[in-house]
Protein backbone atom coordinates (compact mmCIF):
# COMPACT_ATOMS: atom_id res chain seq x y z
CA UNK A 1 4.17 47.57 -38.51
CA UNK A 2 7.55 49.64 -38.04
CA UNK A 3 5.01 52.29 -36.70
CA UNK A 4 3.24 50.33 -34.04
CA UNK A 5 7.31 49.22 -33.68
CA UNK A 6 8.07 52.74 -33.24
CA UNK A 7 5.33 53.54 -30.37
CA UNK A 8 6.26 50.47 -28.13
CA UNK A 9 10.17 51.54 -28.25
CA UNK A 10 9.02 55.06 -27.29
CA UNK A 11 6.57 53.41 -24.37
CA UNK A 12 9.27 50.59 -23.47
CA UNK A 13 12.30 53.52 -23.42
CA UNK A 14 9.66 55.31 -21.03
CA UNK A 15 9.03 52.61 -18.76
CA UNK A 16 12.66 51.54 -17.96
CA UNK A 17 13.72 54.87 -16.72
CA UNK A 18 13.69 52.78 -13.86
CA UNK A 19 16.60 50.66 -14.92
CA UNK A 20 19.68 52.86 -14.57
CA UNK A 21 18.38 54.19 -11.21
CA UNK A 22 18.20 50.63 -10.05
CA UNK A 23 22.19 49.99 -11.28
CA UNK A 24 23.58 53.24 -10.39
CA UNK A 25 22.53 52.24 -6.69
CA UNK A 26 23.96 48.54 -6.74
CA UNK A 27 26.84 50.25 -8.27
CA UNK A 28 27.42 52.07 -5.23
CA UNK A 29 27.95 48.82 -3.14
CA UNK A 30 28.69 46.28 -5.50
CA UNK A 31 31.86 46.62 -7.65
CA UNK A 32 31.95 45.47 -11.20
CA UNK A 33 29.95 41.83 -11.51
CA UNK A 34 28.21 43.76 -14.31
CA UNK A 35 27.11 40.26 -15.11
CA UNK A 36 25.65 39.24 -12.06
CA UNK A 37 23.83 42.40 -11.84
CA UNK A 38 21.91 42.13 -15.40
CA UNK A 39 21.19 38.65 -14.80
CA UNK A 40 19.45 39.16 -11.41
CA UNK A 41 17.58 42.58 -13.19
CA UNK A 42 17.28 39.99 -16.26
CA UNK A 43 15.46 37.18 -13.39
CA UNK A 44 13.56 39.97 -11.17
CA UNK A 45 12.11 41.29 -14.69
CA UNK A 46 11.39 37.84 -16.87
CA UNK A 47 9.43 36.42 -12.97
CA UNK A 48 11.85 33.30 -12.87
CA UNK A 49 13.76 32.06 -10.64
CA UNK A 50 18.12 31.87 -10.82
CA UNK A 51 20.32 29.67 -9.61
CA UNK A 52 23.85 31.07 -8.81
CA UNK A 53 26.57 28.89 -8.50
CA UNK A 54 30.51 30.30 -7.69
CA UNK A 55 32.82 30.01 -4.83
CA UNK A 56 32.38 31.70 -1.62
CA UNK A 57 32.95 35.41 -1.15
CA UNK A 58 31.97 36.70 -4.59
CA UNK A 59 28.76 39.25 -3.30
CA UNK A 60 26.62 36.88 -4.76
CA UNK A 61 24.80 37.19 -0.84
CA UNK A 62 25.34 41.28 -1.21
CA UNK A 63 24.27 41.83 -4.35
CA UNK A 64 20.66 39.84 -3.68
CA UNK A 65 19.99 41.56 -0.51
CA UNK A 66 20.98 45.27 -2.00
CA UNK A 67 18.90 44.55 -4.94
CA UNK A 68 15.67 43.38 -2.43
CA UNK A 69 16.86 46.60 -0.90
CA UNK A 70 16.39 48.84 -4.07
CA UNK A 71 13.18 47.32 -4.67
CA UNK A 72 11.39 48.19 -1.27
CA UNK A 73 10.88 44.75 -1.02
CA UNK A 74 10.73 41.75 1.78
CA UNK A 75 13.75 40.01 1.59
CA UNK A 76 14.57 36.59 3.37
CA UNK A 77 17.52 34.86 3.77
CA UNK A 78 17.57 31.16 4.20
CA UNK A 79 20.69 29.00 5.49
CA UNK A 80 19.60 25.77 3.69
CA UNK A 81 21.14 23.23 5.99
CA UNK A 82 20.84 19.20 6.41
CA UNK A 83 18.86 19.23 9.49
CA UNK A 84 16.02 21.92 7.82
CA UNK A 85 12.77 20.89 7.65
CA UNK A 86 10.05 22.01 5.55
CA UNK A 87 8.34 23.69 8.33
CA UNK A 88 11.32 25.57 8.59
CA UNK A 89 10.75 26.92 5.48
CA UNK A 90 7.03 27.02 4.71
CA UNK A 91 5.66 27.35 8.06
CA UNK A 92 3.55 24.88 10.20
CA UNK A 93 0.37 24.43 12.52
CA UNK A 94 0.65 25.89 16.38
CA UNK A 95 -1.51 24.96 18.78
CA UNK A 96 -2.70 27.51 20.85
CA UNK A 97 -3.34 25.99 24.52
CA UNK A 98 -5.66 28.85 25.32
CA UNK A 99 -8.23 28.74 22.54
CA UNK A 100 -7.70 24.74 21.98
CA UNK A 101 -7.13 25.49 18.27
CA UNK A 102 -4.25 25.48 15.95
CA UNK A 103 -3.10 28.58 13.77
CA UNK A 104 -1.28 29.11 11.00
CA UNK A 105 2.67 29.83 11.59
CA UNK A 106 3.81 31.05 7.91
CA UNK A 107 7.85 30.59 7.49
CA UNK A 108 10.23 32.62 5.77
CA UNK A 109 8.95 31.76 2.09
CA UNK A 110 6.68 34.70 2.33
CA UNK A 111 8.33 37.22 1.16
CA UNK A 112 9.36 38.91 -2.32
CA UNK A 113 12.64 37.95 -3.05
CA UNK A 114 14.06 34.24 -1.01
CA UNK A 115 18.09 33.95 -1.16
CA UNK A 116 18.21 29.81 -0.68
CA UNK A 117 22.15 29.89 0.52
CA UNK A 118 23.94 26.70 -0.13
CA UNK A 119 20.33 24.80 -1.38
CA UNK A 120 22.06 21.47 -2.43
CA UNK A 121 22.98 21.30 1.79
CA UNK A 122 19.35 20.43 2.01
CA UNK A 123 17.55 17.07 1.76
CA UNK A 124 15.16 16.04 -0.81
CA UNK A 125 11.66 16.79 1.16
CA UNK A 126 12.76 20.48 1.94
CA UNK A 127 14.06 20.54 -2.08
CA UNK A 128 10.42 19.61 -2.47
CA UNK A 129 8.67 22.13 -0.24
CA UNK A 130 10.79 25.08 -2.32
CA UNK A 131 9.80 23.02 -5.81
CA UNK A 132 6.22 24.08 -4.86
CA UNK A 133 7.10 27.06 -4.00
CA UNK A 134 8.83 28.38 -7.06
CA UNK A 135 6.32 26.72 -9.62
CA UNK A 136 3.05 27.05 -8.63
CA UNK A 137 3.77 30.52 -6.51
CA UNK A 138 1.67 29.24 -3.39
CA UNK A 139 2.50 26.52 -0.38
CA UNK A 140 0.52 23.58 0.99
CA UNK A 141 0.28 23.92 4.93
CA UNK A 142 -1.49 20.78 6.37
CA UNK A 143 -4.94 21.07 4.44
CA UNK A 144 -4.87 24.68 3.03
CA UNK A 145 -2.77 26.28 0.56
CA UNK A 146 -1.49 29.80 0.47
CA UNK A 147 -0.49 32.40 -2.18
CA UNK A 148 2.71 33.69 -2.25
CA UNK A 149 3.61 37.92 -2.53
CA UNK A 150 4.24 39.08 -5.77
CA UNK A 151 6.72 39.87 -7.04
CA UNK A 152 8.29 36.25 -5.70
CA UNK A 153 11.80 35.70 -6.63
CA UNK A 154 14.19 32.53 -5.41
CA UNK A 155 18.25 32.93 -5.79
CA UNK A 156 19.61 29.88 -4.54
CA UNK A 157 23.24 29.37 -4.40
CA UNK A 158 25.40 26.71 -4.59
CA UNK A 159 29.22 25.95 -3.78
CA UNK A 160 30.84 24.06 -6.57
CA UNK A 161 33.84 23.13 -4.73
CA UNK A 162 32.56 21.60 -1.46
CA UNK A 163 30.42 18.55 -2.49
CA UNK A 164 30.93 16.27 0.54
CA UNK A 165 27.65 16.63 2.32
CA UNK A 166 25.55 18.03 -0.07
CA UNK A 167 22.69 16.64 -1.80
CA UNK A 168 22.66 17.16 -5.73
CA UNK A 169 19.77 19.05 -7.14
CA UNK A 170 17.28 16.60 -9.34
CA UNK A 171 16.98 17.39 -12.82
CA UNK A 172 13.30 18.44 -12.37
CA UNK A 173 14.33 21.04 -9.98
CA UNK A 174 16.95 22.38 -11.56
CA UNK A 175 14.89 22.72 -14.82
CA UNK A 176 12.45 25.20 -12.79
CA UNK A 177 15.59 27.81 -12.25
CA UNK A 178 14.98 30.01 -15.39
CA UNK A 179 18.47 30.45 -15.80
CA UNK A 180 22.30 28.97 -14.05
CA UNK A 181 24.12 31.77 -13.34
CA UNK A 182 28.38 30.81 -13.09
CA UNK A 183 29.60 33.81 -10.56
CA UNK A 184 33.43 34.45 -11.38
CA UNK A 185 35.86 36.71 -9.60
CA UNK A 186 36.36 40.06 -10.28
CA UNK A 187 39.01 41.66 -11.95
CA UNK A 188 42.44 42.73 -10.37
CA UNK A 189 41.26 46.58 -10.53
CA UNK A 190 37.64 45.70 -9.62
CA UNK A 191 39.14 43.72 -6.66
CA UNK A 192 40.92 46.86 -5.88
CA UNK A 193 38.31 48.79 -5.89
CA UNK A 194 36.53 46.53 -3.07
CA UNK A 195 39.07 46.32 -0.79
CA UNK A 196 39.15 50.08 -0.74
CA UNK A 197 34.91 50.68 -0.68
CA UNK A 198 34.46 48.11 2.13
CA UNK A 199 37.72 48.37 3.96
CA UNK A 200 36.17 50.72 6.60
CA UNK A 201 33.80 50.67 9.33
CA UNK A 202 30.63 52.03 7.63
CA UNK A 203 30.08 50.40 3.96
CA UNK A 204 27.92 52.00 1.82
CA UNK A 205 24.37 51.38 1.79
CA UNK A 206 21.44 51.09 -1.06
CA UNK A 207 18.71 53.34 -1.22
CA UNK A 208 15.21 52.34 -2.30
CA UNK A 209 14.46 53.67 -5.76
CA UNK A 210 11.89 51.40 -7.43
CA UNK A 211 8.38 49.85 -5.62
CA UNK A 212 6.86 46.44 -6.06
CA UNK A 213 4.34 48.07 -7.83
CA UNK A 214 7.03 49.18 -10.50
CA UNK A 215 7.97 45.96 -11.01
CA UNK A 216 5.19 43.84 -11.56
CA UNK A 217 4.21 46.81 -14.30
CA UNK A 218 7.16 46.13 -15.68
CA UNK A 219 6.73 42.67 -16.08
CA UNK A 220 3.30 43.26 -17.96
CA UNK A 221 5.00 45.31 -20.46
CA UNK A 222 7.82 43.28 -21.14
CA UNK A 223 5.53 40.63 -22.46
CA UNK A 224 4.56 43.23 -25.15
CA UNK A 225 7.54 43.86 -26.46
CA UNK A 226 7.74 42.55 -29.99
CA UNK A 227 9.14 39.25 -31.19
CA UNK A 228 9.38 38.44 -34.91
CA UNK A 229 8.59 35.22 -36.79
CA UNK A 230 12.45 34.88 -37.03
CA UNK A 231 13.08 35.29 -33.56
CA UNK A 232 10.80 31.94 -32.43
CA UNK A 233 12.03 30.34 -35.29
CA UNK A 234 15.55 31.09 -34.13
CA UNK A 235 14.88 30.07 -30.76
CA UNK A 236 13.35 26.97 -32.02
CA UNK A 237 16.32 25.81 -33.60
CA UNK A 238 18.16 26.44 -30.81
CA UNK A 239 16.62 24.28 -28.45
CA UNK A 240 16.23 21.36 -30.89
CA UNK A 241 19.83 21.34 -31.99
CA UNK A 242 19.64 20.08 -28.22
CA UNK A 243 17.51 17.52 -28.83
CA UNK A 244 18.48 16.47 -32.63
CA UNK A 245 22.03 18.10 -33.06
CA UNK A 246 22.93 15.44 -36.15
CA UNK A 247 19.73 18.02 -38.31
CA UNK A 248 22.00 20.65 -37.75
CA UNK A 249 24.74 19.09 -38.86
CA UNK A 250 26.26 18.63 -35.91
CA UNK A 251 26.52 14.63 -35.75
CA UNK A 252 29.61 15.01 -33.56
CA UNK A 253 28.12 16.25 -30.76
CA UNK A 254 25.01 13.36 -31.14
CA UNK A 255 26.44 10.70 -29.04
CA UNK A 256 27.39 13.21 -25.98
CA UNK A 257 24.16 14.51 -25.19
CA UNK A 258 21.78 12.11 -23.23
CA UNK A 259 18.81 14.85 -22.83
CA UNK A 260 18.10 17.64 -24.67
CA UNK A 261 16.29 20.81 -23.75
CA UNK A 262 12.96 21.12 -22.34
CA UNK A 263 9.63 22.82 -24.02
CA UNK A 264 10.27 25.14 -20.68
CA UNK A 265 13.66 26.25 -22.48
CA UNK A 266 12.03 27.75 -25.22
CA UNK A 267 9.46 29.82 -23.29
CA UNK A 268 12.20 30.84 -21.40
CA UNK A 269 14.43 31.80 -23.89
CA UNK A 270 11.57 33.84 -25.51
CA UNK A 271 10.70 35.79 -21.86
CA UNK A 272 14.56 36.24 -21.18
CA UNK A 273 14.96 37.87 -24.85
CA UNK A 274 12.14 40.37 -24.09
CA UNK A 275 13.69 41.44 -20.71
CA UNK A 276 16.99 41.66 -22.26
CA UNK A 277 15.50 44.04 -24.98
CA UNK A 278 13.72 45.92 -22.04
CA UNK A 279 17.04 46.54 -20.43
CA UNK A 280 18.43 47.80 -23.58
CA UNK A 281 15.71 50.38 -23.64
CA UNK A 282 13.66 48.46 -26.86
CA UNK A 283 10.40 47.63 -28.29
CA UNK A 284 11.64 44.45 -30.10
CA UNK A 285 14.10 41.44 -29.18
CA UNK A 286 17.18 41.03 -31.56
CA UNK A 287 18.83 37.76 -32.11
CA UNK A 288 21.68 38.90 -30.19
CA UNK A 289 19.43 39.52 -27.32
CA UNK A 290 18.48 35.54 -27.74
CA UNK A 291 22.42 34.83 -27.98
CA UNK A 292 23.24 36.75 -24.81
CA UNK A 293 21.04 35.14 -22.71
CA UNK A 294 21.17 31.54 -24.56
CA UNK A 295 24.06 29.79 -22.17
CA UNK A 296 22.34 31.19 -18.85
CA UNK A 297 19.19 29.27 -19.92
CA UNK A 298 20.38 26.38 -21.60
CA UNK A 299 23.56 24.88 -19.65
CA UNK A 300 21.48 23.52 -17.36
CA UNK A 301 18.76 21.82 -19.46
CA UNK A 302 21.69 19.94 -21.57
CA UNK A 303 21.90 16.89 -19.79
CA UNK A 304 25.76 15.22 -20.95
CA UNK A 305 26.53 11.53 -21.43
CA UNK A 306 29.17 9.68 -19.72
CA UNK A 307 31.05 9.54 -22.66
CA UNK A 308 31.20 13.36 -22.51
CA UNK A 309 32.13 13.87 -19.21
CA UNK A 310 35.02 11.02 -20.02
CA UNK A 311 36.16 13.21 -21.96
CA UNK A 312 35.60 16.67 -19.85
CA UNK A 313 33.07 18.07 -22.41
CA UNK A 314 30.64 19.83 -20.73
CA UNK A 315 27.22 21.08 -21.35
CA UNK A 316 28.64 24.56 -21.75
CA UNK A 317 30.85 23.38 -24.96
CA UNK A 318 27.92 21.47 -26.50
CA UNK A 319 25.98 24.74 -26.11
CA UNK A 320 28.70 27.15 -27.58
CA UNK A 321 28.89 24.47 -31.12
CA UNK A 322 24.88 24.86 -31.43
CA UNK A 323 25.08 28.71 -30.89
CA UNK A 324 27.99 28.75 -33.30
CA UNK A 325 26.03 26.25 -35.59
CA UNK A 326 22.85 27.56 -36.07
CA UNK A 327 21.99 29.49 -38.68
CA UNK A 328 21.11 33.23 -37.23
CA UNK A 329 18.55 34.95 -38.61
């Protein structure tokens, strides 16, 4: 075993070469948000979809756009907005006058990698349309359906200070997003940094260092990297302390979770640990690979009670008890 171990950290060190090319170049127009960088590497990498939430003017826009840009990849923008339509989004029927037939207008979801800006602006049958979209990787277009590139990526953002407007995200939605990303600001010398890079006329640019191709290869491997008995059983527990926290011994936090996590948590949690390894240049997934990545895929499965939001206790706290109450392997 530790020599079949062995070969897949020498292949998996081999095959993310690609890795540091990829962040030297966001590095050279986005300062610092180290974080938001892995996780969007961590989303391209694992095939799921993020959802980014943090105030305005963080790069969140910059860094999905330079990263589509690194990639050699089709990149759409889309200003979800409370008159869109689906059509808008997934295309419709034209009729063409000439030939007295209709054609097939595709919309902007066809491309690789989809930045939904400000999705919660959008009403429920355009939510939908991108539910579709994002699960089953194709669209419905009057009678026919249609596959969507690969690699196929959604960002959405969304503002969590402006709410008036805005239509909240259902619970069946949100559990698609493989993980909730919470942008913050950057540090005083990172900020620094920024207002000297992009205070001039001509701001520095990306240049394309990886193909599509590398990236769905990557994704193949990175479901061989190895995961021990320990690991699922660690992730396990995880996801039912959700579910059953009183088993774990953690009866006070019972009463202020209404849902738990979902079956899709686990899987998650599992694919997330693998690309996590893979960025780390490793064969194997450690349980502080599982731990990095835990709050990113879980705050937004852990569905709070009233009684917990009475008393400002949010998902996030429940989650940081489990992690610090389950036994790690």
């Amino acid at each position: 075993m530790n020599e079949e171990i062995e070969k897949l950290n020498k292949r998996i060190e081999e095959e993310s070469k690609f890795i540091e090319e990829v962040r030297n170049e966001i590095s050279k127009v986005i300062v610092g948000q180290k974080y938001l960088i892995d996780r969007l590497l961590l989303g391209l990498l694992a095939n799921g979809h993020i959802l980014l939430e943090g105030v305005p003017g963080l790069a969140k826009t910059l860094a999905v756009s330079t990263l589509a840009d690194i990639i050699d990849a089709d990149f759409q923008r889309i200003q979800f907005t409370p008159d869109l339509l689906p059509a808008d989004l997934i295309g419709t029927l034209v009729y063409n006058q000439s030939e007295s037939s209709f054609f097939t207008k595709k919309g902007p979801i066809f491309a690789n990698i989809i930045l939904a800006d400000e999705i919660n602006r959008a009403p429920a049958k355009v939510q939908s349309a991108l539910l579709e979209a994002m699960q089953e990787r194709q669209v419905t277009i009057s009678e026919n359906s249609f596959k969507l590139p690969e690699p196929f990526m959604v960002l959405a953002t969304q503002n969590p200070i402006e709410q008036q407007g805005t239509y909240p995200l259902p619970e069946a939605q949100v559990d698609r997003f493989l993980m909730k990303v919470i942008v913050n600001y950057p540090k005083k010398e990172e900020e620094r940094d920024i207002i000297r890079l992009h205070g001039h006329f001509d701001p520095p640019t990306a240049n394309k260092v990886v193909t599509k191709e590398n990236i769905n290869r990557a994704r193949q491997v990175i479901r061989d990297i190895y995961v021990d008995d320990k690991i699922d059983t660690y992730i396990l527990d995880l996801v039912f302390a959700t579910r059953n926290p009183a088993h774990y011994g953690l009866d006070d936090i019972d009463e202020l979770i209404s849902y738990g996590a979902s079956p899709r948590a686990s899987l998650n949690l599992r694919v997330c640990g693998q690309a996590q390894a893979f960025l780390n240049h490793r064969g194997y997934v450690t349980p502080e690979d599982i731990r990095t990545i835990a709050m990113d895929v879980l705050r937004h499965r852990v569905i709070v009670t009233y009684e917990a939001e009475a008393e400002e206790i949010t998902s996030e706290e429940i989650i940081r008890r489990i992690l610090g109450a389950v036994e790690v392997p």
